[in-house]
C-alpha atoms as a PDB file:
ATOM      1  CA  UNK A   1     -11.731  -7.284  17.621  1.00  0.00           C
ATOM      2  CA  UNK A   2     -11.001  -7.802  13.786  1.00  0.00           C
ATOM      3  CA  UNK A   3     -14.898  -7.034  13.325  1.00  0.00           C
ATOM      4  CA  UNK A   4     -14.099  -3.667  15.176  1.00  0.00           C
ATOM      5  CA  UNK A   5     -11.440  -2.283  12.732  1.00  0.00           C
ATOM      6  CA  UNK A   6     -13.057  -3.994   9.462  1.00  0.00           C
ATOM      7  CA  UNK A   7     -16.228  -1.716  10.465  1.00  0.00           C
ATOM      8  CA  UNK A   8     -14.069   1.275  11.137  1.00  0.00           C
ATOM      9  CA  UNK A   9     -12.285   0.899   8.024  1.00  0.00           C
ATOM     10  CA  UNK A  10     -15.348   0.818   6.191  1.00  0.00           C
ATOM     11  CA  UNK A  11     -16.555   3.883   8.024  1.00  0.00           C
ATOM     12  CA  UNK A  12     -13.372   5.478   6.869  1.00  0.00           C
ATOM     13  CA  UNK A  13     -12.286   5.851  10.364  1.00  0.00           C
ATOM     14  CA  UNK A  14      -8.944   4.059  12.147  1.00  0.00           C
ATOM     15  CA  UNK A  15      -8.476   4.035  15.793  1.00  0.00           C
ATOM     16  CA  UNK A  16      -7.270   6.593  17.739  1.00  0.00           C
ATOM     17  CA  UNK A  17      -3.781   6.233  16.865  1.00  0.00           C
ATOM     18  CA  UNK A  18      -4.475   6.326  13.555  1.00  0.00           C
ATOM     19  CA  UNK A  19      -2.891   2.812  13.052  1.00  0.00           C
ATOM     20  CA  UNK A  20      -4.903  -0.166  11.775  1.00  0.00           C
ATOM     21  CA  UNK A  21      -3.245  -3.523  12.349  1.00  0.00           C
ATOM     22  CA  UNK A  22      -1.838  -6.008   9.443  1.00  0.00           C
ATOM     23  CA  UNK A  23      -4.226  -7.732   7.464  1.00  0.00           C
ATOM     24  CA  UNK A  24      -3.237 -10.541   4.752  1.00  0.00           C
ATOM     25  CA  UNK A  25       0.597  -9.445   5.704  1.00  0.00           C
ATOM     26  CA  UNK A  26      -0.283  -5.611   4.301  1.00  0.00           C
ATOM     27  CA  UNK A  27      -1.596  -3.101   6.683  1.00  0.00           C
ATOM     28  CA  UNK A  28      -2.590   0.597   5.834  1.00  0.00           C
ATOM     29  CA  UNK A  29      -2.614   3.621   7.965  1.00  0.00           C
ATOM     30  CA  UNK A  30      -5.414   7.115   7.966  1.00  0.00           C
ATOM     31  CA  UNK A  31      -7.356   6.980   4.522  1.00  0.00           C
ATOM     32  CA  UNK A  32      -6.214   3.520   3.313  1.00  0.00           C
ATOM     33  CA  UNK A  33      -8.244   1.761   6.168  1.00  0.00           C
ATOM     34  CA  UNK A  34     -10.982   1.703   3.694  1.00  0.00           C
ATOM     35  CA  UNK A  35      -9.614  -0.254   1.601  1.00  0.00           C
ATOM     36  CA  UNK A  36      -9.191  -3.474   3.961  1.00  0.00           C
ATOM     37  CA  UNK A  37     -11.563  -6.479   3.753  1.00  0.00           C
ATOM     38  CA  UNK A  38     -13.104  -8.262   6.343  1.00  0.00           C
ATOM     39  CA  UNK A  39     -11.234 -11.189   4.700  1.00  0.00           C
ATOM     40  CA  UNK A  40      -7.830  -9.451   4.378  1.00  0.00           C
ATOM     41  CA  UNK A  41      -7.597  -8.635   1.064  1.00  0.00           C
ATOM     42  CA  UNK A  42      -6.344  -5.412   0.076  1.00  0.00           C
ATOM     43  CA  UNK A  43      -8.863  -3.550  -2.274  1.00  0.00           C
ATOM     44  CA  UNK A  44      -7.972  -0.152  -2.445  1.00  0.00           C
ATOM     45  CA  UNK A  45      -9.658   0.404  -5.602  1.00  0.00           C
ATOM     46  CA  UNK A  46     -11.520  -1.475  -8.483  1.00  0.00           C
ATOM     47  CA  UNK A  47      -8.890  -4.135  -9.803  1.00  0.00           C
ATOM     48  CA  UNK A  48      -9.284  -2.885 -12.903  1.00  0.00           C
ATOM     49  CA  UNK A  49      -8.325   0.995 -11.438  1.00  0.00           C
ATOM     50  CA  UNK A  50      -4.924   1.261 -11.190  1.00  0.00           C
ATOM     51  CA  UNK A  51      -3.750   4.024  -9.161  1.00  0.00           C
ATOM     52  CA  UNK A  52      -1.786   6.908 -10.783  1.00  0.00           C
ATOM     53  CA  UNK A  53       1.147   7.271  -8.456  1.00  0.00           C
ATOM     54  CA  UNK A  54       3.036   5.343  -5.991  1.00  0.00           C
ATOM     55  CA  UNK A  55       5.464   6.615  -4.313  1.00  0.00           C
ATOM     56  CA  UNK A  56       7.923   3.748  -2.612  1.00  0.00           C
ATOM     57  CA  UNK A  57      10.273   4.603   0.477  1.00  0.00           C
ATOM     58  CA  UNK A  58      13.844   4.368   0.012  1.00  0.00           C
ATOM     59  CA  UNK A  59      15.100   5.865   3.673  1.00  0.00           C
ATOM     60  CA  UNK A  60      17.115   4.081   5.477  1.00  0.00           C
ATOM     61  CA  UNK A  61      14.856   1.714   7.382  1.00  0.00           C
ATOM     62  CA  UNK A  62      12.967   0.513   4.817  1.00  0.00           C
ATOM     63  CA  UNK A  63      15.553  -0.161   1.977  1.00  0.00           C
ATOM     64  CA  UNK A  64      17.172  -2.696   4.908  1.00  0.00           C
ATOM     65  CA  UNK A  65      13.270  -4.113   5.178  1.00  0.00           C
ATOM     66  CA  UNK A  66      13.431  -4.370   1.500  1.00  0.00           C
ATOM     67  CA  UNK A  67      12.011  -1.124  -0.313  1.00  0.00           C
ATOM     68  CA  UNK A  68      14.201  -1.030  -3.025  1.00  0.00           C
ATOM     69  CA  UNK A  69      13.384  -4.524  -3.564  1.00  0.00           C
ATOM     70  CA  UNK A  70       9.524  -3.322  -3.614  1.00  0.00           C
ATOM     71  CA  UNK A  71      10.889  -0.598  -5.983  1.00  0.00           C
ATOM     72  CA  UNK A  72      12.533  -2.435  -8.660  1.00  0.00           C
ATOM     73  CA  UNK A  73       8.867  -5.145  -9.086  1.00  0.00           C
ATOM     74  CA  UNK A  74       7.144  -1.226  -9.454  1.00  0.00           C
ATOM     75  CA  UNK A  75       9.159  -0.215 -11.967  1.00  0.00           C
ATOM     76  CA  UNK A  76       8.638  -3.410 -13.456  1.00  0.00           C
ATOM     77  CA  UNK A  77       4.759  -3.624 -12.977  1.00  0.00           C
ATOM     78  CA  UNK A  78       3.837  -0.281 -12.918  1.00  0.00           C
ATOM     79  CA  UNK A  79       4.142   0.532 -16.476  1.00  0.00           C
ATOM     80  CA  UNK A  80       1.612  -1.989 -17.449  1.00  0.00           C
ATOM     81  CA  UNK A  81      -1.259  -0.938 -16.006  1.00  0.00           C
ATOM     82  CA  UNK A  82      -0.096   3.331 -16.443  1.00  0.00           C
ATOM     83  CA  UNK A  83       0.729   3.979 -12.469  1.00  0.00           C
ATOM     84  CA  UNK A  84       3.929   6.074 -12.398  1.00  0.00           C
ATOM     85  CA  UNK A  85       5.917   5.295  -9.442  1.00  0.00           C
ATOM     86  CA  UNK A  86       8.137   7.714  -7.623  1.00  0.00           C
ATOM     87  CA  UNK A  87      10.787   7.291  -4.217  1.00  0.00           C
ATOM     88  CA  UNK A  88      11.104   9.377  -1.021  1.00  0.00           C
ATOM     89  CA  UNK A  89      13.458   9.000   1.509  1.00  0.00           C
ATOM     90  CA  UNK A  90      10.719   9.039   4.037  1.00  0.00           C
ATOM     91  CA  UNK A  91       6.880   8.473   3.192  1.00  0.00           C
ATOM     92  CA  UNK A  92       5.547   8.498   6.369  1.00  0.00           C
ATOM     93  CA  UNK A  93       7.953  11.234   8.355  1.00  0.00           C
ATOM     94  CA  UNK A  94       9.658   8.224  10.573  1.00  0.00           C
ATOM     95  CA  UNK A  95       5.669   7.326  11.648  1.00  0.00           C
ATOM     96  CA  UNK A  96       5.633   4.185  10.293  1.00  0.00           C
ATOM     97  CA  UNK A  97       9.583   3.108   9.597  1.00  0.00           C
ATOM     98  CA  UNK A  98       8.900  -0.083  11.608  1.00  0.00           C
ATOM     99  CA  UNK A  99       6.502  -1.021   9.701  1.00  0.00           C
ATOM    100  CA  UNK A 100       7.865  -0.859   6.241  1.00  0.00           C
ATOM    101  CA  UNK A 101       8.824  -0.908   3.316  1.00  0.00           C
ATOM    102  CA  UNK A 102       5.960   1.584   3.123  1.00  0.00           C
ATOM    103  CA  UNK A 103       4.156   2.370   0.010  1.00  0.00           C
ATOM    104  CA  UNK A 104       1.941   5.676  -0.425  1.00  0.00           C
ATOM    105  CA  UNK A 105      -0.660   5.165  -2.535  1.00  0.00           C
ATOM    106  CA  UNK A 106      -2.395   8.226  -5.013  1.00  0.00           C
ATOM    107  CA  UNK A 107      -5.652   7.186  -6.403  1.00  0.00           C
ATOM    108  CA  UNK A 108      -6.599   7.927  -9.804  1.00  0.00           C
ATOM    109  CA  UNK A 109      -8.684  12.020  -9.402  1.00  0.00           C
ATOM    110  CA  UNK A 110      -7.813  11.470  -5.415  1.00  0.00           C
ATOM    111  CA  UNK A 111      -6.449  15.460  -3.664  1.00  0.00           C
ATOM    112  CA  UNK A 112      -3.791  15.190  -0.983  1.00  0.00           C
ATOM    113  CA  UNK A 113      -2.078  15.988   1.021  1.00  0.00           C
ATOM    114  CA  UNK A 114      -2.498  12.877   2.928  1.00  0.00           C
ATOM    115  CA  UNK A 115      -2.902  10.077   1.234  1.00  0.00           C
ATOM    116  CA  UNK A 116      -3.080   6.308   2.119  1.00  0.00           C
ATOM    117  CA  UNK A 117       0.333   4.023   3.216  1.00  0.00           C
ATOM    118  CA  UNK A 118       0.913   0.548   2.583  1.00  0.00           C
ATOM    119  CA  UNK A 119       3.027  -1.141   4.866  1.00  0.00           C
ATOM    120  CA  UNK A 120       5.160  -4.191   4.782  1.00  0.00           C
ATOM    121  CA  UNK A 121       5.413  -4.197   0.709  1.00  0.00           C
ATOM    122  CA  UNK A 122       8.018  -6.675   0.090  1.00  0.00           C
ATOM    123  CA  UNK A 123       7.129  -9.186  -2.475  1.00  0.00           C
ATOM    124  CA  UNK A 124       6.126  -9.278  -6.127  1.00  0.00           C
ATOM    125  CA  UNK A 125       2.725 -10.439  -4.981  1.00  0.00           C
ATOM    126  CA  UNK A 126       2.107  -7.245  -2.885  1.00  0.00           C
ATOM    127  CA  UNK A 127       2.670  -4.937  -5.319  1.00  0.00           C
ATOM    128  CA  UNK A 128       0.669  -6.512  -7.880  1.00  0.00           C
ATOM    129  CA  UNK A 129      -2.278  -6.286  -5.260  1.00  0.00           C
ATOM    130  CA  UNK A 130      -1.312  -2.476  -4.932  1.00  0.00           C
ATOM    131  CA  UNK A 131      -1.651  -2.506  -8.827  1.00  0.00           C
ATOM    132  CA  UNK A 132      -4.674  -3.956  -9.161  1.00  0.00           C
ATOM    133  CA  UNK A 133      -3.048  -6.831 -10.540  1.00  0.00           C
ATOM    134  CA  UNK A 134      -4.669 -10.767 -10.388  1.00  0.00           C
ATOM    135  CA  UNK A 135      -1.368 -12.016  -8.362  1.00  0.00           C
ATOM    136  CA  UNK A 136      -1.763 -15.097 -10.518  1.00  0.00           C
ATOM    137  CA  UNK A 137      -0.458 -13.027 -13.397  1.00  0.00           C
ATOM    138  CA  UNK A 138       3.030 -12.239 -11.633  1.00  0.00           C
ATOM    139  CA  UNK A 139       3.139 -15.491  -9.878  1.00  0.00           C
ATOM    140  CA  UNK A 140       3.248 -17.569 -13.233  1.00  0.00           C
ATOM    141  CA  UNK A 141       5.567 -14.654 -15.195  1.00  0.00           C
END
């Protein structure tokens, strides 16, 4: 089954719900399904590519799962490789509230409007990976 989704993920496709499950404790729904690796990892783009936006959930749901948690490591990674980040009360419309904190993602020259969602950010570690940061750097700052 994990073959199945790895291979639509690559093809840029998700299943027909549009949800792809949790990989490596992050999961990504509609255009982010590319960026999962057949051995979890979350590779969205080159880890040198930071993306230029993020834009972290605050509504209610996901602060209790721990989004302004997520936000506050952002604001404190974010400037150091350029990504600005940003807060919505609801990233994903009440879609994927369950699922969060949620995290939408805006690629460096990528054009909305739909761009991809991270789910389950909670740790320090998980937003590095978002960053394109080597998690060893935040683990042993």
């Amino acid at each position: 089954m994990m073959a199945k989704w790895v291979l639509l993920g690559a093809l840029g496709l998700s299943s027909v719900s549009g949800f792809m499950p949790s990989l490596g404790g992050l999961a990504t729904h509609g255009q982010g399904a590319r960026g999962l690796r057949a051995d979890g990892a979350l590779s969205l783009r080159a880890s040198s590519d930071a993306p230029e936006k993020v834009v972290v959930c605050t509504g209610p749901t996901c602060s209790q799962k721990g989004g302004k948690t997520a936000k506050k490591f952002f604001d404190e990674l974010a400037p150091t490789v350029g990504t600005t980040v940003e807060t919505i009360k609801c990233v994903s419309e009440c879609a994927e509230c369950g699922l969060g904190p949620n995290v939408e993602v805006h690629a460096k020259g990528a054009e909305g409007p739909f761009y991809p969602i991270i789910n389950n950010v909670k740790t320090k570690e998980d937003v590095a990976k978002i960053l394109g940061i080597p998690v060893e750097e935040v683990v042993e700052a």
